[in-house]
Structure formats: structure tokens, C-alpha cells
N, C-alpha and C. Protein backbone atom coordinates (compact mmCIF):
# COMPACT_ATOMS: atom_id res chain seq x y z
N UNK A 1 103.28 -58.98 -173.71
CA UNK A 1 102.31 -59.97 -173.33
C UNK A 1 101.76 -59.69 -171.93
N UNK A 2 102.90 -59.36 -171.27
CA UNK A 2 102.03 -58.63 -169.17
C UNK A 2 101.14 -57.67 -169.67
N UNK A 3 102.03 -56.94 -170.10
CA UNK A 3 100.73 -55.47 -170.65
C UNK A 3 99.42 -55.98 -170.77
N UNK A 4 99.19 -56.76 -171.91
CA UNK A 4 98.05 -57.05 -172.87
C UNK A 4 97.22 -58.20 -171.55
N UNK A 5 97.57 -59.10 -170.40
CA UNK A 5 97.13 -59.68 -169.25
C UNK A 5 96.72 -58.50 -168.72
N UNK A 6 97.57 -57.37 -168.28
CA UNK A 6 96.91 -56.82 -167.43
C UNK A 6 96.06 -55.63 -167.84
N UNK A 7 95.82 -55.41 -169.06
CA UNK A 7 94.74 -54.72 -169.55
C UNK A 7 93.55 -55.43 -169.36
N UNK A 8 93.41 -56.91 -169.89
CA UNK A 8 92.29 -57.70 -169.59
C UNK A 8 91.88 -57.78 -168.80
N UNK A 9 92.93 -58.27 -167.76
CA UNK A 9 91.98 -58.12 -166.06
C UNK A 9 91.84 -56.59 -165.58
N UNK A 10 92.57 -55.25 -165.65
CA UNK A 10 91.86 -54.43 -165.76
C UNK A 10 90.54 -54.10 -166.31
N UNK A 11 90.31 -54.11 -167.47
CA UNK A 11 88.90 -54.24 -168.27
C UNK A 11 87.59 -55.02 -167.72
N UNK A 12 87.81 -56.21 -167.30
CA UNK A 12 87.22 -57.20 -166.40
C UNK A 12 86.71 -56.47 -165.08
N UNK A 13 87.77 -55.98 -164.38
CA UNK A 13 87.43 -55.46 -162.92
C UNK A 13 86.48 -54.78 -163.25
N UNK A 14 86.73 -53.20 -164.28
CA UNK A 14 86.01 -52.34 -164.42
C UNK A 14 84.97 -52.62 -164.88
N UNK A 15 84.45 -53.24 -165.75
CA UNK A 15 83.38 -53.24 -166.06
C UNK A 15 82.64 -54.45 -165.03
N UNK A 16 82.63 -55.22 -164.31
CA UNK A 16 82.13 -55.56 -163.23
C UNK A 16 81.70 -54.70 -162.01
N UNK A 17 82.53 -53.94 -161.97
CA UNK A 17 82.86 -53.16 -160.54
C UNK A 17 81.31 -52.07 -160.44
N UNK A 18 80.58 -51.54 -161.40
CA UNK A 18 79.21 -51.03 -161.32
C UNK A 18 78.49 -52.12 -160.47
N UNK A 19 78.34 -53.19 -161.22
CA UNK A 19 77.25 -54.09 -160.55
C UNK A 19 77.64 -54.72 -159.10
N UNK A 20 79.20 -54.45 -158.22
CA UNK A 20 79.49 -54.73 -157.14
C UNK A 20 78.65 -53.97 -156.16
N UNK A 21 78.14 -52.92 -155.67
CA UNK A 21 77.47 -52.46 -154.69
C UNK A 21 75.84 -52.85 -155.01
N UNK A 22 75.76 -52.55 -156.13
CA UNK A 22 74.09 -52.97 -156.21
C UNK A 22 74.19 -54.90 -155.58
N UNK A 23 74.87 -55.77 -155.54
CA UNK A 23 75.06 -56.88 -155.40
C UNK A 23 74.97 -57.11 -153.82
N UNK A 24 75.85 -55.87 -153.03
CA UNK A 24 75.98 -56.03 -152.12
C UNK A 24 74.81 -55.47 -151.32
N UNK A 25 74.32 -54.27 -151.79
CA UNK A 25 72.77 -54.13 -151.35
C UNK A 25 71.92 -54.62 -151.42
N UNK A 26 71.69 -55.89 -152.21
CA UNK A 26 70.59 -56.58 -152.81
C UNK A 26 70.77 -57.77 -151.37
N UNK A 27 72.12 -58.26 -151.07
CA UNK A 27 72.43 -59.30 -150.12
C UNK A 27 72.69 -58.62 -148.90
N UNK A 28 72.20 -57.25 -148.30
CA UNK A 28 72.22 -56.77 -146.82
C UNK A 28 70.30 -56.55 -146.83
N UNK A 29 70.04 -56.30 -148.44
CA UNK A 29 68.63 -55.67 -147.86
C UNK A 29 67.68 -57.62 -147.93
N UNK A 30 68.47 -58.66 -148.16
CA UNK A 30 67.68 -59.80 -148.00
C UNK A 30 68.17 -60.33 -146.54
N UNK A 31 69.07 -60.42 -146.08
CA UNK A 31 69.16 -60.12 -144.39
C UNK A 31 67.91 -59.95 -143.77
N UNK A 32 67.59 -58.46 -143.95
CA UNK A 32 66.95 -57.63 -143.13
C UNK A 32 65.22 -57.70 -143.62
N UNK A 33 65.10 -58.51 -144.37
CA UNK A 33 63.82 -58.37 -144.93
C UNK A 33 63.16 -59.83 -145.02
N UNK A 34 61.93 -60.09 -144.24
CA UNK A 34 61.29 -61.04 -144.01
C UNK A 34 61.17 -61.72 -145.35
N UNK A 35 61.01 -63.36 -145.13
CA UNK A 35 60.59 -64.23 -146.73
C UNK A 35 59.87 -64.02 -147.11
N UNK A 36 59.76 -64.14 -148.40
CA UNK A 36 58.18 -63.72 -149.04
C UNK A 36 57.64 -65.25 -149.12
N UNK A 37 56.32 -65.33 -148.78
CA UNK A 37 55.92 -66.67 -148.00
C UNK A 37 55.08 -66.61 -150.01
N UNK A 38 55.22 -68.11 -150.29
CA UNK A 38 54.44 -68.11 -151.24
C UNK A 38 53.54 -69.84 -151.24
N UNK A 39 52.42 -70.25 -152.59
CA UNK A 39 51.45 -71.05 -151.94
C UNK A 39 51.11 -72.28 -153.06
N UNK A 40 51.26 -73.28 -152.41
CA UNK A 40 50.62 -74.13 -154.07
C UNK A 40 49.56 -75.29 -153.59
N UNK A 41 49.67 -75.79 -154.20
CA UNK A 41 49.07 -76.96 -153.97
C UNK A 41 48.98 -78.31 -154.70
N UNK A 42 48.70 -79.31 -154.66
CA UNK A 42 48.79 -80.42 -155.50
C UNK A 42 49.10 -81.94 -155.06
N UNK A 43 49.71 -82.65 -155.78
CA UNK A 43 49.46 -84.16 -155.37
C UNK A 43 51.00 -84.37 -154.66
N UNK A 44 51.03 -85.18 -153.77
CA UNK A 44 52.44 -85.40 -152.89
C UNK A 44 52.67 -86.64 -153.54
N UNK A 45 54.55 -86.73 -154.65
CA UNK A 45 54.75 -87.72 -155.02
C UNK A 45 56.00 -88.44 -154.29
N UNK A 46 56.58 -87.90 -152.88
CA UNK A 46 57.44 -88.57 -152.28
C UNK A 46 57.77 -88.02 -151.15
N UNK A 47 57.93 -88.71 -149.86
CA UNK A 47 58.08 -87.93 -148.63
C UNK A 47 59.32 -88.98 -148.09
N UNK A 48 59.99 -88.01 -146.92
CA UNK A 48 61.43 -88.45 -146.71
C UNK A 48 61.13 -87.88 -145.12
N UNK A 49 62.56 -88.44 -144.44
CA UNK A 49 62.25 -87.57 -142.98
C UNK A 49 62.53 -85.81 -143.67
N UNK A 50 62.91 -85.04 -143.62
CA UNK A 50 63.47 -83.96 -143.92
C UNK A 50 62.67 -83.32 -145.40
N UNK A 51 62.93 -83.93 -146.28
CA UNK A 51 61.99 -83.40 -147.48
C UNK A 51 60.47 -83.88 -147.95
N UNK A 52 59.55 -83.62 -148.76
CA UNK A 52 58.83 -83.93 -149.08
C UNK A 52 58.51 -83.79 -151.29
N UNK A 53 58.16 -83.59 -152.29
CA UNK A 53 57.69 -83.16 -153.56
C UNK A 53 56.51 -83.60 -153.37
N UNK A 54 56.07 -82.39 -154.00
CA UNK A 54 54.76 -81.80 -154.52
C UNK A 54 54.64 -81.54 -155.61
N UNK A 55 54.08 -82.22 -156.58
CA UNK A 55 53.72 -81.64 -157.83
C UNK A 55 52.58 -80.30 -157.96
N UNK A 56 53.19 -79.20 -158.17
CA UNK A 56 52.68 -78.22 -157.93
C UNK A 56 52.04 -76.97 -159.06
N UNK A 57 51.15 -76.42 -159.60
CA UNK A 57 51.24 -76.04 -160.60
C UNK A 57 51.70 -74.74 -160.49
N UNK A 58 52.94 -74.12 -161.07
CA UNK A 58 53.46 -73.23 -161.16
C UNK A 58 52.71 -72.16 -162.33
N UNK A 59 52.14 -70.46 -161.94
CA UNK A 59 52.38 -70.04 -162.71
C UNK A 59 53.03 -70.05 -164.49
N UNK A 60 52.61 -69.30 -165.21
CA UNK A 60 53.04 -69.36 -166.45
C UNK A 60 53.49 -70.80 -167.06
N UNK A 61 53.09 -71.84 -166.29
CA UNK A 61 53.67 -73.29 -166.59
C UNK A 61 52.77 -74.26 -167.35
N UNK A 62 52.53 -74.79 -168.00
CA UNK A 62 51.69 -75.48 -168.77
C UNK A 62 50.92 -76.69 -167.69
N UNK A 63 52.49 -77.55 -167.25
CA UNK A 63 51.97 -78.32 -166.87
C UNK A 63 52.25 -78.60 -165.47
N UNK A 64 52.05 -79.39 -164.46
CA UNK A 64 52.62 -79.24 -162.52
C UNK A 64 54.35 -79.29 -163.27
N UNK A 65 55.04 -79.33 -162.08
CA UNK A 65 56.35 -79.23 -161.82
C UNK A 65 56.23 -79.82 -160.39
N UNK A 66 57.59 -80.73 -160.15
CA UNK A 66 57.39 -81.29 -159.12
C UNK A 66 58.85 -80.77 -158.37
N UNK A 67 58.10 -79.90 -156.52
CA UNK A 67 58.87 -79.18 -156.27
C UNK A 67 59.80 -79.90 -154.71
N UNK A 68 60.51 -79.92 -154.73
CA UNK A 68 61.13 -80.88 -153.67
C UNK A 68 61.57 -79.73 -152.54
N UNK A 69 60.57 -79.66 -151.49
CA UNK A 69 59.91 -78.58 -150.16
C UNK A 69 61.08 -79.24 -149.01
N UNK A 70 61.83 -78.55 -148.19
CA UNK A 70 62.63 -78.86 -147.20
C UNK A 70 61.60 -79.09 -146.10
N UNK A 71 61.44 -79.79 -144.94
CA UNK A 71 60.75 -79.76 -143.74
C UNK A 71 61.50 -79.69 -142.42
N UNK A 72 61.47 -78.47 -141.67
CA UNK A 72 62.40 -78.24 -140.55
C UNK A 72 61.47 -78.29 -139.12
N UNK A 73 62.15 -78.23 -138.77
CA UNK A 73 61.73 -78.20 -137.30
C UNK A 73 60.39 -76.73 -137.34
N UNK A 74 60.77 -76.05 -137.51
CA UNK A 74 59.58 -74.52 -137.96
C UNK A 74 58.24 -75.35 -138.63
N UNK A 75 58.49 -76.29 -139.68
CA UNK A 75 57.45 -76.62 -140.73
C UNK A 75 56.34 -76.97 -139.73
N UNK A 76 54.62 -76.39 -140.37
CA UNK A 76 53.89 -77.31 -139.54
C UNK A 76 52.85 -78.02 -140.23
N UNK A 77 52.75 -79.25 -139.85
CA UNK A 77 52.44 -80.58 -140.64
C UNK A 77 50.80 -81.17 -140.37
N UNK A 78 50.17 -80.32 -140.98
CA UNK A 78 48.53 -80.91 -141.08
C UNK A 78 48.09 -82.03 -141.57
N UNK A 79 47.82 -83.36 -140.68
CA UNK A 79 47.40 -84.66 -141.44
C UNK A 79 49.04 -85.29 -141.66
N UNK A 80 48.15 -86.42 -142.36
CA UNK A 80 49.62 -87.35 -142.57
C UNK A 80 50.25 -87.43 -144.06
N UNK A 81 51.73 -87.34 -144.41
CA UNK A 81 52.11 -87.30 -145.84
C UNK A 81 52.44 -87.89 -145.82
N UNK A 82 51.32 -88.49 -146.88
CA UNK A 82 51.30 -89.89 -147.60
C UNK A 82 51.16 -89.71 -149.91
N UNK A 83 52.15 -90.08 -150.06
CA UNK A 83 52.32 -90.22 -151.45
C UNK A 83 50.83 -90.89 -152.05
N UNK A 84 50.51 -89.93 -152.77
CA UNK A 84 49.32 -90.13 -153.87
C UNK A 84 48.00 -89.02 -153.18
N UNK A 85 48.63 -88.13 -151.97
CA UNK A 85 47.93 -87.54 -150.99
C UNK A 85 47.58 -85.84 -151.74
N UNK A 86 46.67 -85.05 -151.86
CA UNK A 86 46.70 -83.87 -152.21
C UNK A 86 46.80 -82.90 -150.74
N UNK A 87 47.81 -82.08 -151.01
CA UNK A 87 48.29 -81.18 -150.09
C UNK A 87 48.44 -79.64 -151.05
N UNK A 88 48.12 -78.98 -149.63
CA UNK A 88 48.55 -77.34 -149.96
C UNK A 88 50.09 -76.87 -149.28
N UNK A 89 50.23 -76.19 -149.59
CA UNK A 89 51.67 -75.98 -148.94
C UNK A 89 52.26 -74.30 -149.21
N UNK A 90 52.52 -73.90 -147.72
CA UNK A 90 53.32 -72.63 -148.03
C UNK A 90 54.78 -72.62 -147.77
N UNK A 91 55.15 -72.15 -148.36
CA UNK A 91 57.02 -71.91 -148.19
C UNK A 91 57.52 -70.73 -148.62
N UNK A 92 59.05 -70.90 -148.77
CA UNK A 92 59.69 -69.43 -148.70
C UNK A 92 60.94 -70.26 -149.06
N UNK A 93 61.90 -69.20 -149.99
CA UNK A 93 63.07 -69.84 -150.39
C UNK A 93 64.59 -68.92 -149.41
N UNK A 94 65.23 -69.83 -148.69
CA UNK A 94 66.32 -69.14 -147.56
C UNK A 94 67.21 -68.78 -148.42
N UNK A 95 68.05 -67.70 -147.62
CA UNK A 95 69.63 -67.43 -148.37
C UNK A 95 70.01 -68.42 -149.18
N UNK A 96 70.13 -69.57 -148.71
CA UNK A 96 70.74 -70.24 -149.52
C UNK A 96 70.10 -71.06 -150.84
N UNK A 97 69.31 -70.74 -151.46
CA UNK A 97 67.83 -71.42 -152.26
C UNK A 97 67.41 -72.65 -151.92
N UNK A 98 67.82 -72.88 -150.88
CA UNK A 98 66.85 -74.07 -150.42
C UNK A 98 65.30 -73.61 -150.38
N UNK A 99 63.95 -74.67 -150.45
CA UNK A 99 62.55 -74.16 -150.65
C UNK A 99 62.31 -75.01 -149.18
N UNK A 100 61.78 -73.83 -148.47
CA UNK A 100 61.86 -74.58 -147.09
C UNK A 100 60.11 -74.45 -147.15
N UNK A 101 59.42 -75.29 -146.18
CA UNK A 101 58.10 -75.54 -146.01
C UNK A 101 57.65 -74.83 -144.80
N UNK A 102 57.02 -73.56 -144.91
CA UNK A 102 56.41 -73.41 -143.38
C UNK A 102 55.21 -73.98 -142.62
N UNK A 103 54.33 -74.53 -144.00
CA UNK A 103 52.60 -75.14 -143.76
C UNK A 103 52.85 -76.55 -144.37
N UNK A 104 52.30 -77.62 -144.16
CA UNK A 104 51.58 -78.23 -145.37
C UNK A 104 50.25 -78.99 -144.57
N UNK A 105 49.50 -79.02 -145.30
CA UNK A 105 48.07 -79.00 -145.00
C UNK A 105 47.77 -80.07 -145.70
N UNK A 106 47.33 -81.60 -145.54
CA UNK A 106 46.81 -82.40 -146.35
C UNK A 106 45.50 -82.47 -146.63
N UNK A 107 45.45 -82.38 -147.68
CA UNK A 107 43.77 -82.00 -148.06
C UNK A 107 42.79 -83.38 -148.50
N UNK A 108 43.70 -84.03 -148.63
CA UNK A 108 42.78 -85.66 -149.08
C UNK A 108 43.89 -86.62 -148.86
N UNK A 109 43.31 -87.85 -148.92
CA UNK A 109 43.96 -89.27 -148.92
C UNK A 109 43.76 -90.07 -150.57
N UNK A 110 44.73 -90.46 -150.48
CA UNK A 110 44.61 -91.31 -152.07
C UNK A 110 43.54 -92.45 -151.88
């Protein structure tokens, strides 16, 4: 029965163990490599101190998706966000997948 345990977790290691360096290059070369800043736009359905959603229309998506944007101290804040408000907005997603906001630009008032 040890045998037949430690064949399994042998088997396990090994066949994991390819995709360990590509894993680890993928997480030194996002370190070192600026966010990829990306752009939407759409109707603002809730603002908070810290966060804001945007219903935003995503690519390949039928219909908006509503995206809940972090706002940091970096973010910079054009006009006032106000719910029912159309805004543009650029961001970038950090190490940790948080969707942080670098722009938002209000483009109308409800």
C-alpha cells in the first residue's frame, strides 16, 4: 500500500514538474513588465470610496458586463461619479487580479 502512495505522488510530481519553470517565468517576466493598460466605457452603476462598476461592453460579449474597477490613490478622476453617469475608463489588472483604475473620465450626467 506505501509503494502504490508513493508511486502516485511520484507520478503527480513528474508530470507537473514540466509546467514548473514555464510558471515561474511567466511570474518573474510579469514583475518586470509594465501593465497592459486596457479601455471601456459605459454607464456607472455604483460608486464606493475605493471602488466604483461600470457596466462595460466587453469584447466577444453579447451583452455589457458589469466590472467592479479598484480606485487608488494613482487613479485619476475626471468629473464627478455619479450612478446613472456614462464614463470611460482605463485600467490594468495587478499581480494580484485586482482591476485597478488608472483614468476615469465622466462623459455625461444622468
Amino acid at each position: 500500500m506505501a509503494k502504490i502512495a508513493l508511486m502516485l505522488t511520484l507520478s503527480i510530481v513528474i508530470s507537473a514538474w514540466p509546467a514548473l519553470p514555464a510558471r515561474a517565468s511567466a511570474m518573474a517576466q510579469q514583475d518586470d513588465t509594465p501593465a497592459q493598460i486596457h479601455t471601456g466605457n459605459g454607464k456607472i452603476t455604483s460608486v464606493a470610496d475605493r471602488f466604483v462598476t461600470i457596466e462595460i461592453q466587453i469584447k466577444y460579449l453579447a451583452t455589457p458586463m458589469a466590472v467592479i474597477f479598484t480606485i487608488n490613490s494613482d487613479t485619476k478622476i475626471e468629473g464627478k461619479l455619479t450612478v446613472g453617469a456614462t464614463a470611460s475608463v482605463e485600467y490594468h489588472t495587478d499581480p494580484q487580479g485586482k482591476i485597478i483604475a488608472s483614468r476615469i473620465t465622466v462623459q455625461s450626467s444622468p
